[in-house]
PDB file of N, CA and C in Angstrom:
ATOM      1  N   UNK A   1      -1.603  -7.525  12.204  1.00  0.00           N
ATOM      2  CA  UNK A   1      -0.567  -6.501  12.282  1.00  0.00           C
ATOM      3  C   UNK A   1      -1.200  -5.157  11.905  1.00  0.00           C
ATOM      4  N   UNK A   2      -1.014  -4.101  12.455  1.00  0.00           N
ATOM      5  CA  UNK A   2      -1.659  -3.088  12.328  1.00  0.00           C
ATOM      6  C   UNK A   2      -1.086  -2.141  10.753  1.00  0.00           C
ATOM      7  N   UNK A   3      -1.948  -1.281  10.387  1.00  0.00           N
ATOM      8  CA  UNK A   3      -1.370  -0.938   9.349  1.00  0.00           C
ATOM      9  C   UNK A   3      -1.290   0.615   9.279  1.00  0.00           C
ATOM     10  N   UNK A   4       0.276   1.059   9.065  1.00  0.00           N
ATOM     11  CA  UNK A   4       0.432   2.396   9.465  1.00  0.00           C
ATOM     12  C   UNK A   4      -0.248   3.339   8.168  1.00  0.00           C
ATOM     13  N   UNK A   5      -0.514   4.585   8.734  1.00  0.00           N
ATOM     14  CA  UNK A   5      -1.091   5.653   7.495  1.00  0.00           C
ATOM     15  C   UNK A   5      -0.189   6.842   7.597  1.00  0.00           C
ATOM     16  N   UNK A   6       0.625   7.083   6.599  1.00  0.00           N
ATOM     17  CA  UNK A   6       1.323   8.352   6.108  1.00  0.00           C
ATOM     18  C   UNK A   6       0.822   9.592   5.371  1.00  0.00           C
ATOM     19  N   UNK A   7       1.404  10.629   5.651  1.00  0.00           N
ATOM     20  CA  UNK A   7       0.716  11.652   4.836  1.00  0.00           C
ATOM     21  C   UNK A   7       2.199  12.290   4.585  1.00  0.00           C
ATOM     22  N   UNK A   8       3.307  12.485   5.320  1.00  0.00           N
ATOM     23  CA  UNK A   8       4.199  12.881   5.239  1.00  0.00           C
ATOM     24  C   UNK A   8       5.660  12.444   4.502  1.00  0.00           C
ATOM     25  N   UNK A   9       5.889  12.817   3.612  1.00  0.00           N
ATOM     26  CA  UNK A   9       6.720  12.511   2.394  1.00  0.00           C
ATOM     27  C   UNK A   9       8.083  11.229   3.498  1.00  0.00           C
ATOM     28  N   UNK A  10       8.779  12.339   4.194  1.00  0.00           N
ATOM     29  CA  UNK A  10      10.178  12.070   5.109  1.00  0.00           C
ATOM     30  C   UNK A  10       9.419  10.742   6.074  1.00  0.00           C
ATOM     31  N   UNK A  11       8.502  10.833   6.805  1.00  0.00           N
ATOM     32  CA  UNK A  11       7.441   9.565   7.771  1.00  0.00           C
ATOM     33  C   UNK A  11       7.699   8.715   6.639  1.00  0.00           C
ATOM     34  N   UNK A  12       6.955   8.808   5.862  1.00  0.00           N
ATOM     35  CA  UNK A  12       6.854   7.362   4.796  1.00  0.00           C
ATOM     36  C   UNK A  12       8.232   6.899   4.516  1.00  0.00           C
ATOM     37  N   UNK A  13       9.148   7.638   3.914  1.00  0.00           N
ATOM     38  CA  UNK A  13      10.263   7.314   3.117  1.00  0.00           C
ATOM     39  C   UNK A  13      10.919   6.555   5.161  1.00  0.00           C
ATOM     40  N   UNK A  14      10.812   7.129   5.837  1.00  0.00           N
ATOM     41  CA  UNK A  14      11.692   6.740   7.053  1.00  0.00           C
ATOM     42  C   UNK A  14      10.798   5.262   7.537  1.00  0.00           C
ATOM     43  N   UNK A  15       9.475   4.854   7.051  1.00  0.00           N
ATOM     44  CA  UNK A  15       8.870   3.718   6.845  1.00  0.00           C
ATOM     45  C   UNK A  15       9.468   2.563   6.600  1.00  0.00           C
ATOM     46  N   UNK A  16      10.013   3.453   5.165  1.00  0.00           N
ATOM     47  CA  UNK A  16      10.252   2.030   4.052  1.00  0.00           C
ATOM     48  C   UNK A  16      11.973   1.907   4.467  1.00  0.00           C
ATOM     49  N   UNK A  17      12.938   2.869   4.956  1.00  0.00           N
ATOM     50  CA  UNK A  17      14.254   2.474   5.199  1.00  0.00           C
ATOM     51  C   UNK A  17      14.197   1.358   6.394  1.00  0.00           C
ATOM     52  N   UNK A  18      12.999   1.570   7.405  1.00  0.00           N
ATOM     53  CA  UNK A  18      12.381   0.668   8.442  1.00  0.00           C
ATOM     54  C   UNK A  18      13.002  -0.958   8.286  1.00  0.00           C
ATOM     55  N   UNK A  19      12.035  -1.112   7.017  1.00  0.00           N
ATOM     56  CA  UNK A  19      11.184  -2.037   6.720  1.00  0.00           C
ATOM     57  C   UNK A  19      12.325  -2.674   5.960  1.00  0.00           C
ATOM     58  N   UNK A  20      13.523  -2.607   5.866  1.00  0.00           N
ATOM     59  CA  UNK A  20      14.530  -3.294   5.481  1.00  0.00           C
ATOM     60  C   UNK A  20      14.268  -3.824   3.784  1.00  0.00           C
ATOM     61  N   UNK A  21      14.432  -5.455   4.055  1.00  0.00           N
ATOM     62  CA  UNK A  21      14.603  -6.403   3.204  1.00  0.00           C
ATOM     63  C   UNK A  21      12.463  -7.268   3.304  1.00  0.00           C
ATOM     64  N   UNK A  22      11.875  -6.446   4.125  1.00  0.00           N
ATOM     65  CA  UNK A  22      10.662  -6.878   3.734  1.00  0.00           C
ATOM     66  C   UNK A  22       9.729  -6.226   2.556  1.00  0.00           C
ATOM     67  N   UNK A  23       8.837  -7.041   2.417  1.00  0.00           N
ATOM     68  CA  UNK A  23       8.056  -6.393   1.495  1.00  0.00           C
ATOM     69  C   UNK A  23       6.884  -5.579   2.226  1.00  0.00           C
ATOM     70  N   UNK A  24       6.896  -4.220   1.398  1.00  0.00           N
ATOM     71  CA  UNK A  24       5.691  -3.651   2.129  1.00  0.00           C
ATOM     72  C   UNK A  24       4.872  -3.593   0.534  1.00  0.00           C
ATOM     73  N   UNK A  25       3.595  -3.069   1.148  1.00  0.00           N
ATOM     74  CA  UNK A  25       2.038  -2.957   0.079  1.00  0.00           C
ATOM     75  C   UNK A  25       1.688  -1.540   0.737  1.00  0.00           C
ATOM     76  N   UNK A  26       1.531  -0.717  -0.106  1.00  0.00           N
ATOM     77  CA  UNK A  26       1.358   0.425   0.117  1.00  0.00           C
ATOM     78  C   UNK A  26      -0.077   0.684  -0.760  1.00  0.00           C
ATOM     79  N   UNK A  27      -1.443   0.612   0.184  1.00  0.00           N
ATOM     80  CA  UNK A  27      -2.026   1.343  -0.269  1.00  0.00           C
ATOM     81  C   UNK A  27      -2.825   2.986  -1.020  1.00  0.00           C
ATOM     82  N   UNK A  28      -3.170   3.457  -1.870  1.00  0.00           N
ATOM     83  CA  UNK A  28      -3.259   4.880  -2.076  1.00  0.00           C
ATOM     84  C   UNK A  28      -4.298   4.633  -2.545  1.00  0.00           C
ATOM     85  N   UNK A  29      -5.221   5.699  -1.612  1.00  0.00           N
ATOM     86  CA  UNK A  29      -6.463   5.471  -1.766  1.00  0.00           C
ATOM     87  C   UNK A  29      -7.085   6.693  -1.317  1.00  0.00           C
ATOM     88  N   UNK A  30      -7.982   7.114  -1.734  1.00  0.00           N
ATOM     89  CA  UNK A  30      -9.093   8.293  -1.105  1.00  0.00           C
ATOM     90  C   UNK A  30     -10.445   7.909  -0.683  1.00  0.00           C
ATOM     91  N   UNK A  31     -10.751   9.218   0.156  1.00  0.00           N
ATOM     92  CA  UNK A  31     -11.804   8.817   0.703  1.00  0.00           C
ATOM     93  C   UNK A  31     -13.025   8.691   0.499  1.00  0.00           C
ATOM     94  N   UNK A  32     -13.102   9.487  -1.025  1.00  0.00           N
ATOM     95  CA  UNK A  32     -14.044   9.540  -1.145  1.00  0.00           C
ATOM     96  C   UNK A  32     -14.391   8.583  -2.789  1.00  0.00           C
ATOM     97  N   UNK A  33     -13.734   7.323  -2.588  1.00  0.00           N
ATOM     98  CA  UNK A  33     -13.533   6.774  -3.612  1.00  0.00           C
ATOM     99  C   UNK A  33     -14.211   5.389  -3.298  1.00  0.00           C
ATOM    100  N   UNK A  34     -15.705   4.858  -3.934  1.00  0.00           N
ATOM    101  CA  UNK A  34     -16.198   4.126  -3.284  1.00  0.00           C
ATOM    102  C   UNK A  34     -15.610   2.529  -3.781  1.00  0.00           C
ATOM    103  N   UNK A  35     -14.781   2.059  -4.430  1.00  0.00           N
ATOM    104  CA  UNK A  35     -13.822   0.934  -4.652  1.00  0.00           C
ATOM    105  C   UNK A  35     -12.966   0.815  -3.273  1.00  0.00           C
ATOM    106  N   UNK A  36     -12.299   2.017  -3.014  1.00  0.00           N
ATOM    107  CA  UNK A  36     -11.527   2.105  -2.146  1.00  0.00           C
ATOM    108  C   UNK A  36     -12.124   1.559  -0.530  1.00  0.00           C
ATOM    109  N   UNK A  37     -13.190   2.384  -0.313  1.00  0.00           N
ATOM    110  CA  UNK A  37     -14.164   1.706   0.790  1.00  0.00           C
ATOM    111  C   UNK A  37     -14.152   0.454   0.867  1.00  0.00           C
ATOM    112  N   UNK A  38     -14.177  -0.180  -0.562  1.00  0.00           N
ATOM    113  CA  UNK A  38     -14.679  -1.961  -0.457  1.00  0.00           C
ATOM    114  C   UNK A  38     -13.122  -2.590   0.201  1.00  0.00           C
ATOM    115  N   UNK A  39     -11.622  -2.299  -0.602  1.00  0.00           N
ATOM    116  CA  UNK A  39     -11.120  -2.907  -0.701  1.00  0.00           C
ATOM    117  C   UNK A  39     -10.137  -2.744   0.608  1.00  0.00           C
ATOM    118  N   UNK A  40     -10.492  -1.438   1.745  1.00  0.00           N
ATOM    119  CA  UNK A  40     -10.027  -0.738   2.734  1.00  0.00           C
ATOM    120  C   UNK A  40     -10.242  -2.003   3.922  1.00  0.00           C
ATOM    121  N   UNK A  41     -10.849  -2.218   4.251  1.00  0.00           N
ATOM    122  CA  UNK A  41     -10.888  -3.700   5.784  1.00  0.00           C
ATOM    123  C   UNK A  41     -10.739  -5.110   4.549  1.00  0.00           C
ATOM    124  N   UNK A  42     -10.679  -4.791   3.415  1.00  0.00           N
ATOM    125  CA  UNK A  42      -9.990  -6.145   2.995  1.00  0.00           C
ATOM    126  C   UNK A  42      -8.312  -6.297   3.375  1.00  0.00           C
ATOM    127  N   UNK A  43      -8.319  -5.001   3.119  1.00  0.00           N
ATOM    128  CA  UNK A  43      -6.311  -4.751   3.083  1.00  0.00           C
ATOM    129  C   UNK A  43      -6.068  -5.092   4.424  1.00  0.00           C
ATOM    130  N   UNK A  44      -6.929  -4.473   5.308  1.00  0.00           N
ATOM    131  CA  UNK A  44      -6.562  -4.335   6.876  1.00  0.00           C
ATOM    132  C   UNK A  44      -6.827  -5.873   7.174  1.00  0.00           C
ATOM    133  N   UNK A  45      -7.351  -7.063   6.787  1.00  0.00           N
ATOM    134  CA  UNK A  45      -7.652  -8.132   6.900  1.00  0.00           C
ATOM    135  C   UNK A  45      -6.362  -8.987   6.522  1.00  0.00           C
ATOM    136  N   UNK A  46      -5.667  -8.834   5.410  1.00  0.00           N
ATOM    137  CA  UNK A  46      -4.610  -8.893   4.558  1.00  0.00           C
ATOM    138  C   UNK A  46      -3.561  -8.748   5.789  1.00  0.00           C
ATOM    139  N   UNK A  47      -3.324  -7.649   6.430  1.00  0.00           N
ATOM    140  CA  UNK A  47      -2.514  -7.681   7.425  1.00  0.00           C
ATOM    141  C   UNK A  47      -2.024  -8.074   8.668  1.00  0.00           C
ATOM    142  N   UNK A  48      -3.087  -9.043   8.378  1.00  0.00           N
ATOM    143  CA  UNK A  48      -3.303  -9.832  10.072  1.00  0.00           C
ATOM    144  C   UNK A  48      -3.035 -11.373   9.374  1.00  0.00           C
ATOM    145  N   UNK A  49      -3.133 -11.940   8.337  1.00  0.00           N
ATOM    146  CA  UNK A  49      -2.768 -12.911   7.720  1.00  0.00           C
ATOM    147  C   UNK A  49      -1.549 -12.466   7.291  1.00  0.00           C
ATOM    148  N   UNK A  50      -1.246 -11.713   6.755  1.00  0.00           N
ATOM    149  CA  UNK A  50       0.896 -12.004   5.985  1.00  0.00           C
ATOM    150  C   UNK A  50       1.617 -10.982   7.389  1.00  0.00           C
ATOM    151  N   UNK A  51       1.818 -11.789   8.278  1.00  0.00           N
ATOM    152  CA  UNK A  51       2.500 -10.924   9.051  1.00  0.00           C
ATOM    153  C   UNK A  51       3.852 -10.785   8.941  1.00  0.00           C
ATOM    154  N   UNK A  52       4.567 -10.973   7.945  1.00  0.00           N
ATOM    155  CA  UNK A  52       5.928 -11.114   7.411  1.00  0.00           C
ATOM    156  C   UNK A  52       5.804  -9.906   6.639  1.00  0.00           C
ATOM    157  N   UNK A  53       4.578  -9.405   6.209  1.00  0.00           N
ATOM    158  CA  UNK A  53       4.769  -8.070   5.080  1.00  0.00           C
ATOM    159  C   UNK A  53       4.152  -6.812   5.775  1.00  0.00           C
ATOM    160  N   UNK A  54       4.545  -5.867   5.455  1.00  0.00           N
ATOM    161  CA  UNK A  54       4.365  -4.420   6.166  1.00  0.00           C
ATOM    162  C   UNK A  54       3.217  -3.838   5.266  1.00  0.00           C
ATOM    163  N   UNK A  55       1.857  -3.200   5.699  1.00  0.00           N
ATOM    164  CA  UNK A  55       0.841  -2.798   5.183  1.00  0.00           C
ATOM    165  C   UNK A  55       0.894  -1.354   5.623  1.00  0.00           C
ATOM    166  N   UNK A  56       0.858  -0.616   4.591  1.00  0.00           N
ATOM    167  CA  UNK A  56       0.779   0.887   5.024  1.00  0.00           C
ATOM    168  C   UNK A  56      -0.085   1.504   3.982  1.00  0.00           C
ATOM    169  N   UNK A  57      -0.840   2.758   4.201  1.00  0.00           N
ATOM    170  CA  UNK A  57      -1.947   3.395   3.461  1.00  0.00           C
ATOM    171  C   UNK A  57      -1.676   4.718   3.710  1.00  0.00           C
ATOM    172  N   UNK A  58      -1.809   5.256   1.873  1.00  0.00           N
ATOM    173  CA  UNK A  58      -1.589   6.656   2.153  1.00  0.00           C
ATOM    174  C   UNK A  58      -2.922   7.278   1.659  1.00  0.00           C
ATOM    175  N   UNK A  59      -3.439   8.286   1.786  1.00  0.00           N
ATOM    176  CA  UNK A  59      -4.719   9.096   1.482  1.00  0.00           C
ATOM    177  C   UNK A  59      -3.971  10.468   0.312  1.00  0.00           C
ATOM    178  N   UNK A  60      -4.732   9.774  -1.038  1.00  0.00           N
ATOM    179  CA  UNK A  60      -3.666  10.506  -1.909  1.00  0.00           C
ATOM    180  C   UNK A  60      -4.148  12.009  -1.960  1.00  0.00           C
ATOM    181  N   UNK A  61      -5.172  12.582  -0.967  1.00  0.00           N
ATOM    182  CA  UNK A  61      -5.739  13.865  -0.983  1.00  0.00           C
ATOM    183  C   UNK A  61      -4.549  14.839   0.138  1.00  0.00           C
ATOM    184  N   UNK A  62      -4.082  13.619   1.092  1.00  0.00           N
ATOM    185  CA  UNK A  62      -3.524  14.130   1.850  1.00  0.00           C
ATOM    186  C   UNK A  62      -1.797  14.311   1.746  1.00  0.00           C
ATOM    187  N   UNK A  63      -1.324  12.673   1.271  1.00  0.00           N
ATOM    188  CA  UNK A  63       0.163  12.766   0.473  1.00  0.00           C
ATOM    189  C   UNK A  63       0.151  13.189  -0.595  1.00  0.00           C
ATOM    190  N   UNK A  64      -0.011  14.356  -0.890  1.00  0.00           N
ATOM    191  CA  UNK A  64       0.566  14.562  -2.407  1.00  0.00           C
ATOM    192  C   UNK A  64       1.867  14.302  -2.613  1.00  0.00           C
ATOM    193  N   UNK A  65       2.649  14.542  -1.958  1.00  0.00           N
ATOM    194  CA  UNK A  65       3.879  14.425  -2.567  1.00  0.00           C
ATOM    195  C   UNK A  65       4.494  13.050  -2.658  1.00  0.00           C
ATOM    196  N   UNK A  66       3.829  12.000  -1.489  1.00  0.00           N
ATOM    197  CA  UNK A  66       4.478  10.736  -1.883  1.00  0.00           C
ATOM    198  C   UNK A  66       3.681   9.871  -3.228  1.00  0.00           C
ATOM    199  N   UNK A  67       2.333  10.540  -3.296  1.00  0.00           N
ATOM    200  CA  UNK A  67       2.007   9.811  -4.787  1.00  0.00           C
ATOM    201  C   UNK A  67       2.172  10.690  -5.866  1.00  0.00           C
ATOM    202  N   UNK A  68       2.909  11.618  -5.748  1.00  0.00           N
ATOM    203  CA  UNK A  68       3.874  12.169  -7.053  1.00  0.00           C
ATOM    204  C   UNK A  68       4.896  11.080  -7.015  1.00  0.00           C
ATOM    205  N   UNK A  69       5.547  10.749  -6.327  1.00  0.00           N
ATOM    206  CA  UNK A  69       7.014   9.766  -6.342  1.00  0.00           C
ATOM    207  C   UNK A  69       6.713   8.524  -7.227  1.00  0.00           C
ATOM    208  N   UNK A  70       4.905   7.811  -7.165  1.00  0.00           N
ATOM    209  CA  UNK A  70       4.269   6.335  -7.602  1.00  0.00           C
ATOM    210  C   UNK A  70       3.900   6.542  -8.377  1.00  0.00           C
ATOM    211  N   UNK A  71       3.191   7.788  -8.963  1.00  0.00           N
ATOM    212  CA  UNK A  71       2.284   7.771 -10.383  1.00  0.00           C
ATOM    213  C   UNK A  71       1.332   7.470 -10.325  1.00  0.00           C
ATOM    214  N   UNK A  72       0.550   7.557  -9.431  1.00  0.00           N
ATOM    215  CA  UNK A  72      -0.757   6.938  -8.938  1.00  0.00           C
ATOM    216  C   UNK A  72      -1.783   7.235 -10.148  1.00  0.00           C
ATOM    217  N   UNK A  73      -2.374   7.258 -10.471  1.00  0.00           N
ATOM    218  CA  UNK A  73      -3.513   7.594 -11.437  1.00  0.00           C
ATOM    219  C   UNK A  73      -4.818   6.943 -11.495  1.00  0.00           C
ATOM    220  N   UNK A  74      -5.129   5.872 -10.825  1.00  0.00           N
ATOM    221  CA  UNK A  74      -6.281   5.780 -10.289  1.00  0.00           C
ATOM    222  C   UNK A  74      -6.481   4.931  -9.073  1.00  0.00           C
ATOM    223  N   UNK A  75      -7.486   4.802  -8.136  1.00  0.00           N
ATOM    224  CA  UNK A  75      -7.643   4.525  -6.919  1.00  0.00           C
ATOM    225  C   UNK A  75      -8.663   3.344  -7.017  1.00  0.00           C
ATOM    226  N   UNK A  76      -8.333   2.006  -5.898  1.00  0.00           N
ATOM    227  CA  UNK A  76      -7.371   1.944  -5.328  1.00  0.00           C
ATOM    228  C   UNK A  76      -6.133   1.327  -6.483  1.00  0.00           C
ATOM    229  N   UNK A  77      -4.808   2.048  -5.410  1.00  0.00           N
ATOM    230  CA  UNK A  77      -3.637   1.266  -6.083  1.00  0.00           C
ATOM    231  C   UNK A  77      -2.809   1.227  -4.849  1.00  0.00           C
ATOM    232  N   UNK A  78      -2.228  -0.335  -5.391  1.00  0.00           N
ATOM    233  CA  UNK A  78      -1.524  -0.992  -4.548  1.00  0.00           C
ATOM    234  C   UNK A  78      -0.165  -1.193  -5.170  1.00  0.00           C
ATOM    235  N   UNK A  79       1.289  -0.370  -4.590  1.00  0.00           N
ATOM    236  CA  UNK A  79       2.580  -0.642  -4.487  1.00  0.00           C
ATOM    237  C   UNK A  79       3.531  -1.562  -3.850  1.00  0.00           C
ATOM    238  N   UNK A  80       3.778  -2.752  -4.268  1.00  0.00           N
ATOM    239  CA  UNK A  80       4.712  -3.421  -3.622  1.00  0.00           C
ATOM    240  C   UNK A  80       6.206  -3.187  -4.045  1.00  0.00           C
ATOM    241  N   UNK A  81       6.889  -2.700  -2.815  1.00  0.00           N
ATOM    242  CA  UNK A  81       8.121  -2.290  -2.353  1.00  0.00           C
ATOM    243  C   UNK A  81       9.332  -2.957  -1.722  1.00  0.00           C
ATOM    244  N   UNK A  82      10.031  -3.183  -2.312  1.00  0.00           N
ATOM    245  CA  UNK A  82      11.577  -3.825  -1.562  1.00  0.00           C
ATOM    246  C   UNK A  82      12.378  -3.395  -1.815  1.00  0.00           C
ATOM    247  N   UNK A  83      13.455  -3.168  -0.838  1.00  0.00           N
ATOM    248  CA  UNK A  83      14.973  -2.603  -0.408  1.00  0.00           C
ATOM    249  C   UNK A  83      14.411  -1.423  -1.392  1.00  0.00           C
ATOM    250  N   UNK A  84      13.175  -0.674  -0.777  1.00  0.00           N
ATOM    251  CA  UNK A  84      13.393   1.150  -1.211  1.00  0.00           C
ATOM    252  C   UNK A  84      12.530   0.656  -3.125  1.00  0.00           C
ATOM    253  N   UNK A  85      13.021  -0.388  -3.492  1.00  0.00           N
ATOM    254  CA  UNK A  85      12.636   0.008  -4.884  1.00  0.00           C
ATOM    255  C   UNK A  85      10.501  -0.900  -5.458  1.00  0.00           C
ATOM    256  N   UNK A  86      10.067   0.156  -6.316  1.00  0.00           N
ATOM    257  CA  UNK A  86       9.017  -0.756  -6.939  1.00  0.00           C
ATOM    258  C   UNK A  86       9.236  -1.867  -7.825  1.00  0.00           C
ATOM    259  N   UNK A  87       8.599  -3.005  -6.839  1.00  0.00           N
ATOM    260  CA  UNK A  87       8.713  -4.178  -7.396  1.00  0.00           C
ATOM    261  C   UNK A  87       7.324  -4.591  -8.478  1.00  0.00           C
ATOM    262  N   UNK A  88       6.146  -4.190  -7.906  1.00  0.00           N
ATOM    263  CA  UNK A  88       5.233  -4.584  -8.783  1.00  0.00           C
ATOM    264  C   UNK A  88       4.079  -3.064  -8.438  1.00  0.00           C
ATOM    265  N   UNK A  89       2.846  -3.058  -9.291  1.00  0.00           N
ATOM    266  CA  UNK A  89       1.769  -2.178  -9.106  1.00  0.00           C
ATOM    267  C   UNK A  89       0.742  -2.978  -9.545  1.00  0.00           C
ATOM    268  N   UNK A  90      -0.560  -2.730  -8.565  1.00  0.00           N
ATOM    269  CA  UNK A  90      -1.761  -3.494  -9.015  1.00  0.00           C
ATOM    270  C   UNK A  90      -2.459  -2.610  -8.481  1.00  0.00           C
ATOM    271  N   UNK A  91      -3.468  -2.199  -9.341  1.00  0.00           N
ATOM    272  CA  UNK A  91      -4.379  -1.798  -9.534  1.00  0.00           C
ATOM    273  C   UNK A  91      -6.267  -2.003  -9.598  1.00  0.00           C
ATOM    274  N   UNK A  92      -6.854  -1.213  -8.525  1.00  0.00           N
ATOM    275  CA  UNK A  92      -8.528  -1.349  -8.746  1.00  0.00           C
ATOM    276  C   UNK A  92      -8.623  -2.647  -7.620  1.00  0.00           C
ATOM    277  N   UNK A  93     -10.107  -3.302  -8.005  1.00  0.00           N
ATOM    278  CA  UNK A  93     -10.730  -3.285  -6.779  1.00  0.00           C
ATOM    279  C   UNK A  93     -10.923  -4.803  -6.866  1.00  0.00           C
ATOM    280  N   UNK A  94      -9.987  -5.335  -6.681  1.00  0.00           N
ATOM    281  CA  UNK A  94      -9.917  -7.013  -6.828  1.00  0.00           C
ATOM    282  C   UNK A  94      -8.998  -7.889  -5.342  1.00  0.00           C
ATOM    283  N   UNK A  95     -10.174  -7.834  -4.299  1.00  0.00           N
ATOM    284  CA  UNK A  95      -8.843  -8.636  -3.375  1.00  0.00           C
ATOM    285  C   UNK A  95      -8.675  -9.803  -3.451  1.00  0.00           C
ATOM    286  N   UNK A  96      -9.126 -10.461  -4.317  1.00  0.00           N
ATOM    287  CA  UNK A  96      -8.530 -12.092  -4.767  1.00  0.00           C
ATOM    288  C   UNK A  96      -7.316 -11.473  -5.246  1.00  0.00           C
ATOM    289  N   UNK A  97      -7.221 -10.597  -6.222  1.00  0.00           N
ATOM    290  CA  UNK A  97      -6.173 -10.615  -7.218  1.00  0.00           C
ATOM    291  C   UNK A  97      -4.660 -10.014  -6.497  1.00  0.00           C
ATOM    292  N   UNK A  98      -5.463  -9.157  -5.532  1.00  0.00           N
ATOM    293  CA  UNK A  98      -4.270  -8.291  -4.893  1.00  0.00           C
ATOM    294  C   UNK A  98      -3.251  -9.427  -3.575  1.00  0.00           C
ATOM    295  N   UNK A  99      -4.687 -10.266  -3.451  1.00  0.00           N
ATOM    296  CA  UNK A  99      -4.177 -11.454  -2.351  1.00  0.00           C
ATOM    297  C   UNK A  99      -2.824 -12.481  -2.980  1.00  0.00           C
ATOM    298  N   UNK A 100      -3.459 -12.553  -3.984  1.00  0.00           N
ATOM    299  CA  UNK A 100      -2.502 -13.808  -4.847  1.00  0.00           C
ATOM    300  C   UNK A 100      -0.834 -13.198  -5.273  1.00  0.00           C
ATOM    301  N   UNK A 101      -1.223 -11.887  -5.485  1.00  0.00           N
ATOM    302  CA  UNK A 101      -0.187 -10.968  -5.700  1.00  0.00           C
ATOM    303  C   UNK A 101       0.844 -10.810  -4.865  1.00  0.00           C
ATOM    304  N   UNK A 102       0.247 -11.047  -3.328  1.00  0.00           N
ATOM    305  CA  UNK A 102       1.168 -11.072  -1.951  1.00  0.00           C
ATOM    306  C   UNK A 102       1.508 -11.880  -2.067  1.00  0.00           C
ATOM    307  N   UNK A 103       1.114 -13.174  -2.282  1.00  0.00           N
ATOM    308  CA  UNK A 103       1.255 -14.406  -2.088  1.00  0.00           C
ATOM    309  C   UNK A 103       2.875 -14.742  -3.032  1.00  0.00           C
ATOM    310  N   UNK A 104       2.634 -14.151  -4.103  1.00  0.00           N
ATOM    311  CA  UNK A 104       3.481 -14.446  -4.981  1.00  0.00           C
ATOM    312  C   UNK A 104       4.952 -13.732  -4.479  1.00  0.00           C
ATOM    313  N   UNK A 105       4.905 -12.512  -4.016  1.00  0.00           N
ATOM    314  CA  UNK A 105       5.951 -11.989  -3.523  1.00  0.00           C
ATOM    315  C   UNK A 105       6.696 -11.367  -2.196  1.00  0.00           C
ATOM    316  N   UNK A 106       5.389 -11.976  -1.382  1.00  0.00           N
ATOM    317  CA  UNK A 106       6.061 -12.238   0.222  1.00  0.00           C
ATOM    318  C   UNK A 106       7.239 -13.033   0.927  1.00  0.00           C
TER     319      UNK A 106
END
């Protein structure tokens, strides 16, 4: 499943009204963040296996304003989202950990 990239506050938020009663994983990540590199075609890998969950990535150089809304504070971080609200946050550069994490709430 392909995974959309937002930069635009209203795009994203019109994302997640989308995306109903599924769970999405919202990556925030920069580019020039070399964790992020590693864990970037893991995520996109991630999305072709849970095709029940919505994978989207924001570039926090470029959304500022939607990772003002998350609190982002360090990269990578991963938001899982339902009906609009944060359900969980995981953090840094672990895709076992981030995998099991889907697993648990897909």
């Amino acid at each position: 499943m392909p995974v959309a990239e937002y930069a635009l506050k209203d795009e994203f938020d019109e994302a997640l009204k989308a995306a109903g009663n599924k769970l999405v994983v919202v990556d925030f990540f920069a580019t020039w963040c070399g964790p992020c590199k590693i864990m970037g075609p893991k995520f996109h890998k991630m999305s072709d296996e849970f095709t029940n969950v919505i994978f989207i990535k924001v570039d926090v150089d470029e959304g500022e304003e939607i990772v003002q809304n998350y609190e982002v504070r360090v990269m990578p971080t991963f938001c899982f989202i339902k009906n609009g609200e944060t359900i969980y946050t995981f953090e840094g550069n672990n895709p076992d950990g981030l995998k099991e994490a889907i697993q648990q709430r897909a």
